[in-house]
PDB file of N, CA and C in Angstrom:
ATOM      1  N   UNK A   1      92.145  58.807 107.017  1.00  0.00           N
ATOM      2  CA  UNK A   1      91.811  59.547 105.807  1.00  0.00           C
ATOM      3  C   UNK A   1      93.118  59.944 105.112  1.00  0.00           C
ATOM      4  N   UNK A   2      93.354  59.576 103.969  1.00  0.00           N
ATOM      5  CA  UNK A   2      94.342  59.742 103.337  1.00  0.00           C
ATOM      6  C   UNK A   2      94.414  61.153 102.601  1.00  0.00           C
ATOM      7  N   UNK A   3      95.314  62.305 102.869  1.00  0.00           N
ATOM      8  CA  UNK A   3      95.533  63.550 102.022  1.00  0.00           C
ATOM      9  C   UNK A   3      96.230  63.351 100.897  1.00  0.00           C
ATOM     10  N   UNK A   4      95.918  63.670  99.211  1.00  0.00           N
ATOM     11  CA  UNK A   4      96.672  63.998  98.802  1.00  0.00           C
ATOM     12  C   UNK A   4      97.145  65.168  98.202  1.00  0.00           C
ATOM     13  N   UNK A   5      98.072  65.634  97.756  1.00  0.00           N
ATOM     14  CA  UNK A   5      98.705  67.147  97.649  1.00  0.00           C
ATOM     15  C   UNK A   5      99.200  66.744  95.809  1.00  0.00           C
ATOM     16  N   UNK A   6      98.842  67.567  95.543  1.00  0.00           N
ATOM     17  CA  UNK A   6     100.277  68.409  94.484  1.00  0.00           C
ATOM     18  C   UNK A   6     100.597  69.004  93.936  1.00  0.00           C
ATOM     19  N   UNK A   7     102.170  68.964  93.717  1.00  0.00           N
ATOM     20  CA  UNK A   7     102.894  69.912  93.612  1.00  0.00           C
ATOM     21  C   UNK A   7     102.390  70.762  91.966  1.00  0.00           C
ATOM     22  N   UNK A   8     102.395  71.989  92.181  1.00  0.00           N
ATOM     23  CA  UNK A   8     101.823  72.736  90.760  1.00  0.00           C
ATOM     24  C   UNK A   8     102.675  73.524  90.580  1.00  0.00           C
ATOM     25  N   UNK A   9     103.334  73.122  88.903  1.00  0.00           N
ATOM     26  CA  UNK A   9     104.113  73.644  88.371  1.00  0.00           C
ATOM     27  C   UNK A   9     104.464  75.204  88.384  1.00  0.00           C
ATOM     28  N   UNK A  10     103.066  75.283  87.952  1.00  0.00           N
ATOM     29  CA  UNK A  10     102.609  77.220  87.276  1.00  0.00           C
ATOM     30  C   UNK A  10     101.705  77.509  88.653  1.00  0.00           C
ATOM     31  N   UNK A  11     101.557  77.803  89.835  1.00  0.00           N
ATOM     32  CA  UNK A  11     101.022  78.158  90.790  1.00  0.00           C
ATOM     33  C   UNK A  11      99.938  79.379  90.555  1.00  0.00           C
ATOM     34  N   UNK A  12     100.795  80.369  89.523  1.00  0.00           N
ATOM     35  CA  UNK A  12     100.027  81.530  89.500  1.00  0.00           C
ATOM     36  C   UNK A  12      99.058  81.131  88.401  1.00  0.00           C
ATOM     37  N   UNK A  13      99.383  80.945  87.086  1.00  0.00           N
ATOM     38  CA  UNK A  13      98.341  80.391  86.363  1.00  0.00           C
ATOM     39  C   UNK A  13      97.174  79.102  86.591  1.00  0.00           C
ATOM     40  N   UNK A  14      97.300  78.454  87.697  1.00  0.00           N
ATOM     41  CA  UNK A  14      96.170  77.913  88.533  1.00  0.00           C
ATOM     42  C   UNK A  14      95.510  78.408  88.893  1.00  0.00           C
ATOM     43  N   UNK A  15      95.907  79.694  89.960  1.00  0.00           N
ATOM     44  CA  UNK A  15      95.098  80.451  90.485  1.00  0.00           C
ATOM     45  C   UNK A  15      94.486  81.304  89.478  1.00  0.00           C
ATOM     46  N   UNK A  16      95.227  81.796  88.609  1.00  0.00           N
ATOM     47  CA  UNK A  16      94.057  82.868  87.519  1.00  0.00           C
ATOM     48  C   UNK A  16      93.205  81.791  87.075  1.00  0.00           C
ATOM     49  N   UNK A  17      93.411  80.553  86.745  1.00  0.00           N
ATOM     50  CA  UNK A  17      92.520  79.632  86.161  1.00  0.00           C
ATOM     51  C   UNK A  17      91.329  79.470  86.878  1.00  0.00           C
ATOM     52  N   UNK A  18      91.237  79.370  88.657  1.00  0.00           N
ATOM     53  CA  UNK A  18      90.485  79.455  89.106  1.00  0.00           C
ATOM     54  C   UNK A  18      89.560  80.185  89.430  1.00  0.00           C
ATOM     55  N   UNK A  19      90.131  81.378  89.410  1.00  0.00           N
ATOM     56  CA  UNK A  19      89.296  82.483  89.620  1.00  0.00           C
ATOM     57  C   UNK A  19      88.525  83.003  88.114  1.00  0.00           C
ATOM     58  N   UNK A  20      89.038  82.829  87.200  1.00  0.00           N
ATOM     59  CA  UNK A  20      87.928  83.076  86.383  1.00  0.00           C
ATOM     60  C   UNK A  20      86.853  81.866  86.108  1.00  0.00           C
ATOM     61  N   UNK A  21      87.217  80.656  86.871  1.00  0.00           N
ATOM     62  CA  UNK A  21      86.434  79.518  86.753  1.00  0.00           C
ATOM     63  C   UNK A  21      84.791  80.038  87.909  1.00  0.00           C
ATOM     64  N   UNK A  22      85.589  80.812  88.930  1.00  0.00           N
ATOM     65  CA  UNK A  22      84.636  81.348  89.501  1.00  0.00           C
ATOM     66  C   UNK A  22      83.938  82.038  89.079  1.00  0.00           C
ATOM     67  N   UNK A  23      84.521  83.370  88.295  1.00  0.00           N
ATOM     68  CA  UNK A  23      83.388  84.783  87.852  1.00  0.00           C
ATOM     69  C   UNK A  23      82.844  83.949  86.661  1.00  0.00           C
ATOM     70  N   UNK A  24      82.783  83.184  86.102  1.00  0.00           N
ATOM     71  CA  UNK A  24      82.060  82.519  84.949  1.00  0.00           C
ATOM     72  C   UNK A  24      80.984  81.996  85.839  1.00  0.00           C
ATOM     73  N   UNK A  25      81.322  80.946  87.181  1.00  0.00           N
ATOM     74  CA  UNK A  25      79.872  80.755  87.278  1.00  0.00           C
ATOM     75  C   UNK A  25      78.965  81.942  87.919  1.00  0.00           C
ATOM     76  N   UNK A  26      79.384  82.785  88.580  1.00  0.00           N
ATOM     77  CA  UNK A  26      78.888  83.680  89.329  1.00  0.00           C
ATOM     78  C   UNK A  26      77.557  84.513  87.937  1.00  0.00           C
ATOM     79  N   UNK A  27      79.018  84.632  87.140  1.00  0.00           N
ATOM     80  CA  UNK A  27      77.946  85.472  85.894  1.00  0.00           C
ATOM     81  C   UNK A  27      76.942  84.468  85.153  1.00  0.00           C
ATOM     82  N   UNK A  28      76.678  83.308  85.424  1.00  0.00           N
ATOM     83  CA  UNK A  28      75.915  82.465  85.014  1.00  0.00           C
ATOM     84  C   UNK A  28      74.427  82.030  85.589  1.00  0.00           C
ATOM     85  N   UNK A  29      75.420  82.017  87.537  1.00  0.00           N
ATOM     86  CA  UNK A  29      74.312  82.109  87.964  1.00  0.00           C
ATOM     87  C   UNK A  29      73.744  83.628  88.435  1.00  0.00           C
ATOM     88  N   UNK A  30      74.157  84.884  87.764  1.00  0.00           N
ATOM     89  CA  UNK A  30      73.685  85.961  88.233  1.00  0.00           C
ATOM     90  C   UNK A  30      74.124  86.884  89.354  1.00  0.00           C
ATOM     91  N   UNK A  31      75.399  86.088  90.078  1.00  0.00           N
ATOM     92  CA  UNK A  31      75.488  86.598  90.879  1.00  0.00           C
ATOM     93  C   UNK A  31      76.399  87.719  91.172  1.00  0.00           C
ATOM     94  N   UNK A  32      76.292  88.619  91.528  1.00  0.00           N
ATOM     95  CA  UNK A  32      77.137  89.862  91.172  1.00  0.00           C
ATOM     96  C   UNK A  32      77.916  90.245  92.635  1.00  0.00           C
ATOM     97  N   UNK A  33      79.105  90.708  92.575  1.00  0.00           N
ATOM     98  CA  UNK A  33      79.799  91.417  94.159  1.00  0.00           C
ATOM     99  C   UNK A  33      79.744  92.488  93.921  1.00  0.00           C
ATOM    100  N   UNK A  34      78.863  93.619  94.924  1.00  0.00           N
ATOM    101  CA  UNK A  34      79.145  94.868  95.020  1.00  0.00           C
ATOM    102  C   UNK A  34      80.508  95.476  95.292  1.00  0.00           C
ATOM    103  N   UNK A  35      80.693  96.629  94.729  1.00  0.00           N
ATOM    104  CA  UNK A  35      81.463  97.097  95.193  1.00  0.00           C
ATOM    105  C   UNK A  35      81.621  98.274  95.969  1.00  0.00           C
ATOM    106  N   UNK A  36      82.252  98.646  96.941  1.00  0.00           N
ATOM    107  CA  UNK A  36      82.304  99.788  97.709  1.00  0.00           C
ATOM    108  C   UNK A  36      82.427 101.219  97.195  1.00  0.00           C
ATOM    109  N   UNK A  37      81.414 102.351  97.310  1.00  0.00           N
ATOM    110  CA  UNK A  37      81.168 103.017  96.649  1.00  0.00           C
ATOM    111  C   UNK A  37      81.921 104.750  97.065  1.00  0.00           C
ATOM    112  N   UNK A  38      82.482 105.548  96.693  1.00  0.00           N
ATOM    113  CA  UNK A  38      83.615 105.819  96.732  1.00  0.00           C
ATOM    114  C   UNK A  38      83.546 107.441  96.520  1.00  0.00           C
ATOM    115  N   UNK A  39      82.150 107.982  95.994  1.00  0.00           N
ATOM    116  CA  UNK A  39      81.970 109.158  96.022  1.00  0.00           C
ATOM    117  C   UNK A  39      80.946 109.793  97.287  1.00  0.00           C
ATOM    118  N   UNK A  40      81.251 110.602  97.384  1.00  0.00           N
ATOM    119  CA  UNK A  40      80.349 111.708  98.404  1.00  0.00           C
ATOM    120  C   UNK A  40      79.592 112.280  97.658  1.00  0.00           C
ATOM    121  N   UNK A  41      78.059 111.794  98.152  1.00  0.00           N
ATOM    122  CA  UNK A  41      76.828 112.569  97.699  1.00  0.00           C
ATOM    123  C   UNK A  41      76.238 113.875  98.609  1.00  0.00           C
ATOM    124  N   UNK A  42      75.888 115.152  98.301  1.00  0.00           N
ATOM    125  CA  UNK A  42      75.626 116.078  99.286  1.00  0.00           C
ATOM    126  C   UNK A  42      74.385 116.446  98.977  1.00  0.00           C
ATOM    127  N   UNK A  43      73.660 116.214 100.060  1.00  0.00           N
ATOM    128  CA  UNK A  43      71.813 116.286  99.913  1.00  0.00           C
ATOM    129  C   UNK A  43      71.511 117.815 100.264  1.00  0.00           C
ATOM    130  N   UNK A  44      72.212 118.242 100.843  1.00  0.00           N
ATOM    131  CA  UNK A  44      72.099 119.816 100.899  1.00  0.00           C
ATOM    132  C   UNK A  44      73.304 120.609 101.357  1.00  0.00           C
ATOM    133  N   UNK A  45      73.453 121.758 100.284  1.00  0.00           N
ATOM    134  CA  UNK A  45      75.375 122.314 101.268  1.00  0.00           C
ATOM    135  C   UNK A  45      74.308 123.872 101.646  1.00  0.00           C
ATOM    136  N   UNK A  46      75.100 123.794 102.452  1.00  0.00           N
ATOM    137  CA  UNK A  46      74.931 124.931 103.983  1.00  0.00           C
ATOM    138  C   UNK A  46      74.736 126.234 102.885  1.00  0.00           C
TER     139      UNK A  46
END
């Protein structure tokens, strides 16, 4: 099986390229990442 590689000029602008190639389909197909939620709710204080 033959690999091939290459070399990328702009490394970082690939990667941003990709990743919004991702949240485009995600938001297309609906799909959403929660995020970790960060406040303290208090159901009853003493």
């Amino acid at each position: 099986m033959d690999k091939h590689f290459q070399i990328l000029e702009h490394p970082r602008e690939t990667a941003i390229d990709v990743t919004r190639a991702i949240l485009k389909a995600f938001r297309t197909h609906g799909i959403s990442i929660p995020f970790p939620q960060r406040e303290v709710h208090l159901l009853s204080a003493p």
